[in-house]
Protein backbone atom coordinates (compact mmCIF):
# COMPACT_ATOMS: atom_id res chain seq x y z
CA UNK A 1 -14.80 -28.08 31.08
CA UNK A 2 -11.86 -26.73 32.85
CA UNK A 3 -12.86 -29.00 36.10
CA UNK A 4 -13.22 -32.38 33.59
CA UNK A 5 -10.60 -35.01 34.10
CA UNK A 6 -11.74 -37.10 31.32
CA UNK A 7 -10.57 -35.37 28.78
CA UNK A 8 -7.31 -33.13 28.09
CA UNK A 9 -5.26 -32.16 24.99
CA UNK A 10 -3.02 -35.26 25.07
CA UNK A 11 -6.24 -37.56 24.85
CA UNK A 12 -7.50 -35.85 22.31
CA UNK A 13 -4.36 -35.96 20.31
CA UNK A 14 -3.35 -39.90 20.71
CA UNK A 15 -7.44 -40.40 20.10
CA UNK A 16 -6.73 -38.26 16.91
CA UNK A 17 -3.96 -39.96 15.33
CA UNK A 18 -5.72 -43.42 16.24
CA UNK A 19 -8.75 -41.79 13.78
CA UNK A 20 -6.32 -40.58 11.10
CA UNK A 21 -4.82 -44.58 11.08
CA UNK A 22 -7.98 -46.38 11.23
CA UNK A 23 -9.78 -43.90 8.88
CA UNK A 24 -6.64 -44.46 6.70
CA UNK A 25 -7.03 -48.26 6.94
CA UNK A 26 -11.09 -47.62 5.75
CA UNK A 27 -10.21 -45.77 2.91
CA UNK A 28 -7.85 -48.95 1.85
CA UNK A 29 -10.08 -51.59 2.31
CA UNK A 30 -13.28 -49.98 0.72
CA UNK A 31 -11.74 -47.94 -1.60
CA UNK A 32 -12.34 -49.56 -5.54
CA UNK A 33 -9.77 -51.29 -7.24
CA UNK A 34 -9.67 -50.69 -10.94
CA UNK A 35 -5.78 -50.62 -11.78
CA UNK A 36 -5.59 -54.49 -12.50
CA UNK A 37 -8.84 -54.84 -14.64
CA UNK A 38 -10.59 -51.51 -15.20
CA UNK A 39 -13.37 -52.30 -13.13
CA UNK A 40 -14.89 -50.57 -10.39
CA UNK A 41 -15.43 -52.69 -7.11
CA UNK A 42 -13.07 -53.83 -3.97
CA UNK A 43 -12.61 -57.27 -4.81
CA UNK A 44 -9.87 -57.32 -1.80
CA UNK A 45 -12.97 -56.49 0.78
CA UNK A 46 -15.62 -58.63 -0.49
CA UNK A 47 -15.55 -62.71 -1.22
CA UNK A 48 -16.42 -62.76 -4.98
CA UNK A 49 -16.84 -59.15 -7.17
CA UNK A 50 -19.25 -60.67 -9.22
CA UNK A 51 -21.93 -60.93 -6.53
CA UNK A 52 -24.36 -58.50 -6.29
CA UNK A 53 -25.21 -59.12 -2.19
CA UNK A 54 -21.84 -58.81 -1.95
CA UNK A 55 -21.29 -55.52 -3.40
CA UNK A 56 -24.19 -54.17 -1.96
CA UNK A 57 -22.92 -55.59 1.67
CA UNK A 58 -19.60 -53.82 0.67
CA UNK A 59 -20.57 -50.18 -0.30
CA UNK A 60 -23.12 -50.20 2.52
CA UNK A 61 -20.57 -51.42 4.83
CA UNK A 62 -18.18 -48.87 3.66
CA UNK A 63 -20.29 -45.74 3.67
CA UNK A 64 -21.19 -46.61 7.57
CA UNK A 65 -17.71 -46.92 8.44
CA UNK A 66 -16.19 -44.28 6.66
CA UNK A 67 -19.44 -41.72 7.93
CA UNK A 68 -18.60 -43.52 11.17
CA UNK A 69 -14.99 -42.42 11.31
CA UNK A 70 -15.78 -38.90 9.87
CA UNK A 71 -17.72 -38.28 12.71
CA UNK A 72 -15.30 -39.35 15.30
CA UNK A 73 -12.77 -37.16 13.32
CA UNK A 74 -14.75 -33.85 13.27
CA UNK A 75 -15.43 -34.65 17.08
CA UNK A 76 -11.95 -34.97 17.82
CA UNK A 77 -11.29 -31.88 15.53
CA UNK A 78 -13.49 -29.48 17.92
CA UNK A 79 -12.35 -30.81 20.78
CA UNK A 80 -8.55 -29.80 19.69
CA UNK A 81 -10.24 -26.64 18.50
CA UNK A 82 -11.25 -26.15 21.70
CA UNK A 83 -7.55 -26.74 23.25
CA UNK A 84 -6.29 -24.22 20.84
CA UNK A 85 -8.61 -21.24 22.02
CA UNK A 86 -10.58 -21.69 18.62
CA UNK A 87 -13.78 -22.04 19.96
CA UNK A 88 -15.18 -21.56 23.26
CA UNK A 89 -16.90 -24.31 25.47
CA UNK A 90 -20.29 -23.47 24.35
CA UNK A 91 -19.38 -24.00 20.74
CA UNK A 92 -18.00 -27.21 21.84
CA UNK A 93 -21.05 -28.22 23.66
CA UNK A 94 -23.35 -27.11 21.16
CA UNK A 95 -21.40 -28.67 17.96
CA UNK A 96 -19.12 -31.51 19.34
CA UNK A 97 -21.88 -34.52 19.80
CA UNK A 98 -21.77 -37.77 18.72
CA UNK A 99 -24.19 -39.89 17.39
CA UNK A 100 -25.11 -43.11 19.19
CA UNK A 101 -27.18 -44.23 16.28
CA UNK A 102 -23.14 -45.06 14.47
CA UNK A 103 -22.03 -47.06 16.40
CA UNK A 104 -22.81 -50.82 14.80
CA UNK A 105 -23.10 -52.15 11.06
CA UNK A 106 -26.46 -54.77 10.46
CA UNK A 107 -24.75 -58.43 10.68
CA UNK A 108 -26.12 -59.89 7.80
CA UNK A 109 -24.17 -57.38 5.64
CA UNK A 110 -20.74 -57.98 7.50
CA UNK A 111 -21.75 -61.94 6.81
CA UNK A 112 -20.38 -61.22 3.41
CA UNK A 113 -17.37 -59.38 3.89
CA UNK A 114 -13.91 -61.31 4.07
CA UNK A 115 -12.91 -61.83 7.77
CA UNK A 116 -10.04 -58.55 8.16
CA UNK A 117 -13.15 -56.52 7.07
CA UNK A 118 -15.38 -57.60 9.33
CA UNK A 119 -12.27 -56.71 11.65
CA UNK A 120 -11.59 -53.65 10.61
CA UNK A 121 -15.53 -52.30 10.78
CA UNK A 122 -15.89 -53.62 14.44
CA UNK A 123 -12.09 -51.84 15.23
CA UNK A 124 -14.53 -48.84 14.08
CA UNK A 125 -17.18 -49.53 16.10
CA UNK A 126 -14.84 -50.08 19.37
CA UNK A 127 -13.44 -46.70 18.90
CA UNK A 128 -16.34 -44.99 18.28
CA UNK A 129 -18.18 -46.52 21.85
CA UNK A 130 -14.88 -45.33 23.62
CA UNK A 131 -15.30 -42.17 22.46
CA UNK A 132 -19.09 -42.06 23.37
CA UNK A 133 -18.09 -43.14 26.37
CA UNK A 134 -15.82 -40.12 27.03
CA UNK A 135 -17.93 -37.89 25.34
CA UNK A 136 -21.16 -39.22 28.16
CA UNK A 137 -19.00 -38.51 31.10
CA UNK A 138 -17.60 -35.41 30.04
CA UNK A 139 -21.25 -34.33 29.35
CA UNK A 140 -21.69 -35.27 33.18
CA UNK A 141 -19.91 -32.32 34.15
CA UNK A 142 -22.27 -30.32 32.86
CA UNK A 143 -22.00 -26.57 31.74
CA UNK A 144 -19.83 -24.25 33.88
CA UNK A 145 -22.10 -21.17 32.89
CA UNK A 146 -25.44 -20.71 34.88
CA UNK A 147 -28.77 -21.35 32.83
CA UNK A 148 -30.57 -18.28 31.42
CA UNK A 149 -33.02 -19.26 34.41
CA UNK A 150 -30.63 -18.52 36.78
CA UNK A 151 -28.98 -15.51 35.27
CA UNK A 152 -32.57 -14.01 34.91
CA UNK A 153 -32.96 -14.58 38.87
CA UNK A 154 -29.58 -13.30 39.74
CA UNK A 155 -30.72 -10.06 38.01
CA UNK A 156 -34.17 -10.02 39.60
CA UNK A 157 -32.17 -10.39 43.33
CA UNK A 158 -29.95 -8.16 42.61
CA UNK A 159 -32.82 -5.34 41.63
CA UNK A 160 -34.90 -6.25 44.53
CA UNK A 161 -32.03 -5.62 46.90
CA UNK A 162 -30.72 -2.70 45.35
């Protein structure tokens, strides 16, 4: 990683605090409202409380695009890890993927959903792909270390011309 231009502690940090405001603004709009009438459900997110498409719509919705930012948040976590000297590059390799399969919601779910929460999931789902995106060409500079291939036939030359 140390030849990789695409990504560098102050990228990682700005993409961080973006996670920690959007996962922020998740929490908010799925979280369950029950100070005003004891009830559990997020009757700011969805169109009517009472309707059971609805809810379903809404805690589906809401587990994908709170798992969704988790993700990009423990990505962004090794990757500052990394920065630190916490964890080498091969611990980085071998931990820090993402997951295309996040990246979108089913649209007849976000049908239901009030308008700003239909916003807010795809403001999800735009972060995520940029950080796919930087994850895929930062993958392209592959592994600095030789394979165990190579190593192997380093140690075979080196015996044979010994």
């Amino acid at each position: 990683m140390p030849n990789s231009v695409t990504i560098n502690p102050r990228i990682v940090e700005a993409l961080y605090c973006e996670a920690m405001l959007l996962a922020d603004e998740v929490r908010h709009a799925f979280a369950p409202e029950t100070e005003t009438d004891g009830r559990s459900g997020a009757r700011s997110a969805g169109r009517s409380v009472n309707s059971g498409p609805v809810r379903l719509a809404l805690s589906s919705e809401g587990l994908r695009t709170t798992t969704r930012m988790m993700h990009a948040i423990a990505w962004l976590l090794n990757h500052r890890a990394y920065f630190m000297g916490e964890i080498d590059q091969y611990q980085l390799r071998r931990n820090g993927r993402l997951s295309p399969d996040l990246r979108h919601s089913e649209a007849s779910g976000l049908a239901a959903l009030k308008p700003e929460i239909v916003e807010l999931v795809e403001a999800t789902q735009r972060f995520y792909d940029r950080l796919l995106r930087l994850d895929g060409k930062w993958r392209l500079y592959g592994d600095d270390r030789p394979s165990a291939i190579e190593r192997l036939r380093e140690r075979l030359e080196r015996r044979l011309a010994s």
